[in-house]
N, C-alpha and C. Protein backbone atom coordinates (compact mmCIF):
# COMPACT_ATOMS: atom_id res chain seq x y z
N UNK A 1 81.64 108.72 143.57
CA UNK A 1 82.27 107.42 143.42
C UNK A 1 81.30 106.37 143.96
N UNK A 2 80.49 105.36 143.31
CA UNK A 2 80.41 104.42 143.58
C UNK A 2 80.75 103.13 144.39
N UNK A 3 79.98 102.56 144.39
CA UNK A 3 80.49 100.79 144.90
C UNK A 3 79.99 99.78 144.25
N UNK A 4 80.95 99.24 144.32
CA UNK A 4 80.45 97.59 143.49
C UNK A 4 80.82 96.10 144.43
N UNK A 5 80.02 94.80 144.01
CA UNK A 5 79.96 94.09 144.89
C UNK A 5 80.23 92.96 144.12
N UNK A 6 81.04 92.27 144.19
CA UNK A 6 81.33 90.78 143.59
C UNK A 6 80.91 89.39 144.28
N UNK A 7 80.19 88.73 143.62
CA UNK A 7 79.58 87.55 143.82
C UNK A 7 79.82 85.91 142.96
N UNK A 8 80.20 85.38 143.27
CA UNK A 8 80.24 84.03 142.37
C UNK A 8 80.12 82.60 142.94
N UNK A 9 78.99 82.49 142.17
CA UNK A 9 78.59 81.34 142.55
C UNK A 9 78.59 79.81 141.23
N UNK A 10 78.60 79.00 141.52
CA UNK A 10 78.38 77.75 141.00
C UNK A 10 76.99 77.24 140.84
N UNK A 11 76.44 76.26 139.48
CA UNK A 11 75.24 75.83 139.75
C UNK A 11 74.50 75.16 140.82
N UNK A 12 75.50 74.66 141.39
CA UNK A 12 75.07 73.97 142.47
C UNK A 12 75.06 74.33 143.64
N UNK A 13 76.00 75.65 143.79
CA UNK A 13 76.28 76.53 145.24
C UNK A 13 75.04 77.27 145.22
N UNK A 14 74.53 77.78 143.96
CA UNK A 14 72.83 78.51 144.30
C UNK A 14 72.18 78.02 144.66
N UNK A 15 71.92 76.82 143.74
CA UNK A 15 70.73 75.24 143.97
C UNK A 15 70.96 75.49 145.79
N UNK A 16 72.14 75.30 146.49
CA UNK A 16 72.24 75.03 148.08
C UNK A 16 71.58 76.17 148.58
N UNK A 17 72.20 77.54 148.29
CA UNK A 17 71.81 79.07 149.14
C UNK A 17 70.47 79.08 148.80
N UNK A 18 69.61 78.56 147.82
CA UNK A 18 68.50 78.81 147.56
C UNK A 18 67.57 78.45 148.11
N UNK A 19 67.92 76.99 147.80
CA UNK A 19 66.59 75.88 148.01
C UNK A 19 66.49 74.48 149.51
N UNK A 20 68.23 74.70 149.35
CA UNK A 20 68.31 73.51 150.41
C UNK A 20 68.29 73.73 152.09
N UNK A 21 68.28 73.16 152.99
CA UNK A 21 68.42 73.34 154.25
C UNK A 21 69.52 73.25 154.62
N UNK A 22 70.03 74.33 155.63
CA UNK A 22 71.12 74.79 156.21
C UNK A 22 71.21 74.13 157.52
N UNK A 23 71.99 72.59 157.62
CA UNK A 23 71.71 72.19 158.26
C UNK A 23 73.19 71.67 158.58
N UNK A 24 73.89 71.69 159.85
CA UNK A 24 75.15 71.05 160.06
C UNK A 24 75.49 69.65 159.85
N UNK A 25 76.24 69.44 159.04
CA UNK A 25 76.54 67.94 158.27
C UNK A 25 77.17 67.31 159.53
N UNK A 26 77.71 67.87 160.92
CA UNK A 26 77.99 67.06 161.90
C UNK A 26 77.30 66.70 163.32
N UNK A 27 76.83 67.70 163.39
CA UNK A 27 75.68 67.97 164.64
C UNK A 27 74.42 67.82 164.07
N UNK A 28 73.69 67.93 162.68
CA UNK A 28 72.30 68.27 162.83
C UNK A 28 71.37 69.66 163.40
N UNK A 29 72.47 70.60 163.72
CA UNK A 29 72.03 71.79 163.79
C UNK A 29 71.69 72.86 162.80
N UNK A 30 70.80 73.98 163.02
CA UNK A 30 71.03 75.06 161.95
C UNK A 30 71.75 76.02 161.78
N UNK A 31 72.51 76.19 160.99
CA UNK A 31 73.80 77.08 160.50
C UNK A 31 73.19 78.49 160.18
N UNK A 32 73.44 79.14 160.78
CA UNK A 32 74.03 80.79 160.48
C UNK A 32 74.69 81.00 159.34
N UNK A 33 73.69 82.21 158.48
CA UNK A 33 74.75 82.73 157.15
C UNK A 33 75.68 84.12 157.58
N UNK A 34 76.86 83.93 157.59
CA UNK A 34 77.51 84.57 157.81
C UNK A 34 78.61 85.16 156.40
N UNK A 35 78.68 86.58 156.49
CA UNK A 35 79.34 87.51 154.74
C UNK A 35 80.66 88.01 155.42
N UNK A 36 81.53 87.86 154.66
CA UNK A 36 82.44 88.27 154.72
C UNK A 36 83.15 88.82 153.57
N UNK A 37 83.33 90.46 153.84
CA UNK A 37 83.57 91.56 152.60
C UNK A 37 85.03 91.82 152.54
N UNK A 38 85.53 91.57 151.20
CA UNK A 38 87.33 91.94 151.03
C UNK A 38 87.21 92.80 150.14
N UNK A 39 87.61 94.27 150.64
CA UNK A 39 87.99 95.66 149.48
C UNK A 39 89.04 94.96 149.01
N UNK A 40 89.10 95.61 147.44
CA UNK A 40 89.92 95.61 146.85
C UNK A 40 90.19 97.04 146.46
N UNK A 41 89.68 97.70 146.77
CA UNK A 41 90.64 98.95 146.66
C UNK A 41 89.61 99.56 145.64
N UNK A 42 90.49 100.68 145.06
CA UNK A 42 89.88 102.18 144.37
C UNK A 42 89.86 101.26 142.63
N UNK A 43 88.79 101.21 141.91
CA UNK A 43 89.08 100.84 140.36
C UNK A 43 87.90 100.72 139.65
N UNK A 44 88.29 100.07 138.26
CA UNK A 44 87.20 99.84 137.37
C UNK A 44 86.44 98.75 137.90
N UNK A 45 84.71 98.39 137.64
CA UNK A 45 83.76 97.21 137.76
C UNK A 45 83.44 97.39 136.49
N UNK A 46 83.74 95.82 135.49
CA UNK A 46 82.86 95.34 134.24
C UNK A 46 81.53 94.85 135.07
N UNK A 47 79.98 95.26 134.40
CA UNK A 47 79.02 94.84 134.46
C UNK A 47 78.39 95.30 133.54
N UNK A 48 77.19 94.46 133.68
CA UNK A 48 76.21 94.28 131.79
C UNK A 48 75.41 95.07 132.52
N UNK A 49 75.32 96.00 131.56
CA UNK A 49 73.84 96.91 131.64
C UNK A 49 73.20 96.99 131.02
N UNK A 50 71.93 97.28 130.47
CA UNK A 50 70.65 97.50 129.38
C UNK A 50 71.60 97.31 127.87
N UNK A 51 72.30 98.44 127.75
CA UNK A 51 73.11 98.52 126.58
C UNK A 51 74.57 97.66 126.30
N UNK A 52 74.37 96.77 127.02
CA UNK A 52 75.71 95.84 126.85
C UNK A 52 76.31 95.98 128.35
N UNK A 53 77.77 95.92 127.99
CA UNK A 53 78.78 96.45 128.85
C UNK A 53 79.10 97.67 129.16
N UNK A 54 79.38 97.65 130.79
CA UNK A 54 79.15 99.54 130.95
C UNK A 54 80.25 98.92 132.04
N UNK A 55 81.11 99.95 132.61
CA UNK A 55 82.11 100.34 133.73
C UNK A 55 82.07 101.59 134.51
N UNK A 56 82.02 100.93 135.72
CA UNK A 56 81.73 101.85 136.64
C UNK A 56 83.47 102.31 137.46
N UNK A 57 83.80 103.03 137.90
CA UNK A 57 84.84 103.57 138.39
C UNK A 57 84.30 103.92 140.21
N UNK A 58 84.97 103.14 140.91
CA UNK A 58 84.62 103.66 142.34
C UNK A 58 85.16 101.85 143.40
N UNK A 59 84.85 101.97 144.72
CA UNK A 59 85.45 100.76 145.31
C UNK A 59 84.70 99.77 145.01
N UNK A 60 85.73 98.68 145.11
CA UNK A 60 84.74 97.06 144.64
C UNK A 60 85.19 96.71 145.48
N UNK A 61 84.58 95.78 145.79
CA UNK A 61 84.21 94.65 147.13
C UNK A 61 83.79 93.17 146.39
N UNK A 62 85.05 92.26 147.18
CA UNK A 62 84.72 91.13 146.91
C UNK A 62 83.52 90.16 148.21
N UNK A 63 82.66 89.31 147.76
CA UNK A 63 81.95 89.00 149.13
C UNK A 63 82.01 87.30 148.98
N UNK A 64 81.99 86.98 150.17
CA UNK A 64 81.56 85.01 150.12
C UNK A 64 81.01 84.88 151.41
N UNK A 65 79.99 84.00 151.70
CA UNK A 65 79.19 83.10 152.58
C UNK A 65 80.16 82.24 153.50
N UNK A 66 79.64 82.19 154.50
CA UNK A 66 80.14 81.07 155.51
C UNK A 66 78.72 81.18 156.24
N UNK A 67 78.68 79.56 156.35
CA UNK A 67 78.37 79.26 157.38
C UNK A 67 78.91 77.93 158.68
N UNK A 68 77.84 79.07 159.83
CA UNK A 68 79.09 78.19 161.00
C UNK A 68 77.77 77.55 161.71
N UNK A 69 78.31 76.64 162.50
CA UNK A 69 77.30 76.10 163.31
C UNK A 69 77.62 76.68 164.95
N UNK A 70 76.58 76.88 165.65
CA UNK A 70 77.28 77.54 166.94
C UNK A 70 77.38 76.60 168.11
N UNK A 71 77.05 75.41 167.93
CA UNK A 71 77.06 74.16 168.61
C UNK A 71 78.19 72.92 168.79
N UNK A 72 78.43 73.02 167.03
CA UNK A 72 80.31 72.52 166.92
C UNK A 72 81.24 73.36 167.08
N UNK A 73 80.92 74.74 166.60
CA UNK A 73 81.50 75.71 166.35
C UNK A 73 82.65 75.47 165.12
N UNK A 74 82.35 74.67 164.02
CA UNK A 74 82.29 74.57 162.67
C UNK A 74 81.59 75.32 161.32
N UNK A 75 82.95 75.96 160.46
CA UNK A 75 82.43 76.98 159.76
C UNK A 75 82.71 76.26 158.03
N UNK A 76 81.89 76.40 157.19
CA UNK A 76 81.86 75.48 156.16
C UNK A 76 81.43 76.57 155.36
N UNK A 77 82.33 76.64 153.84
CA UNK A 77 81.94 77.81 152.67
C UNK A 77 80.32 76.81 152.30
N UNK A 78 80.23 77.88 151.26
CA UNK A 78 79.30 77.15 150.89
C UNK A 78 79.39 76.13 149.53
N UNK A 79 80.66 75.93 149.13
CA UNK A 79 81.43 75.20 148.19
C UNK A 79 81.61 73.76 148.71
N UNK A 80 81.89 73.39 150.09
CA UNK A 80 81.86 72.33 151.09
C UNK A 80 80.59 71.98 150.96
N UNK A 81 79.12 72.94 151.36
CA UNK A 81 78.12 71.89 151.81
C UNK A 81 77.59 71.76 150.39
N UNK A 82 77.50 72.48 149.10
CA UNK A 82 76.97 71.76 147.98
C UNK A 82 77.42 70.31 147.71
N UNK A 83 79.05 70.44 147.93
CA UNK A 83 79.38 69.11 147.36
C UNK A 83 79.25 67.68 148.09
N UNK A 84 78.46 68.16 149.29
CA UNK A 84 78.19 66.84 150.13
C UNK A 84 77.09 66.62 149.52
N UNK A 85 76.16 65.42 149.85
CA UNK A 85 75.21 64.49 149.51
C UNK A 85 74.44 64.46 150.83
């Protein structure tokens, strides 16, 4: 049995995890990436493989980003700091 890992992101939530600085929008400090994993239990994963679509059977795991600052002690997805300016 396998594992699978779910990820989703936005154009602009990569553009941030990628390229931008992780920087606290209230303090000016640097933020910690912090994962946080939710099983969903025993099942099917749709994913594209070489030949199209293939399904895997085994646990999936959903995952998302936080980051916190350890100075405010303020924790912001990463859906919050794309959409600031």
């Amino acid at each position: 049995m396998g594992k699978s890992y779910s990820v989703k992101f936005s154009g602009a939530e990569m553009i941030y995890l990628l390229f931008r600085k992780k920087i606290c929008p209230v303090c000016g400090e640097k933020m910690k990436k912090e994962k946080k994993v939710k099983n969903l239990g025993v099942g099917y994963s749709r994913w594209g493989g070489v030949d199209g679509v293939s399904y895997m059977y085994g646990n999936r795991y959903k995952v998302k980003y936080y980051f916190n600052c350890e100075k405010c002690s303020k924790a912001y997805s990463i859906k919050e700091l794309a959409e600031r300016k």
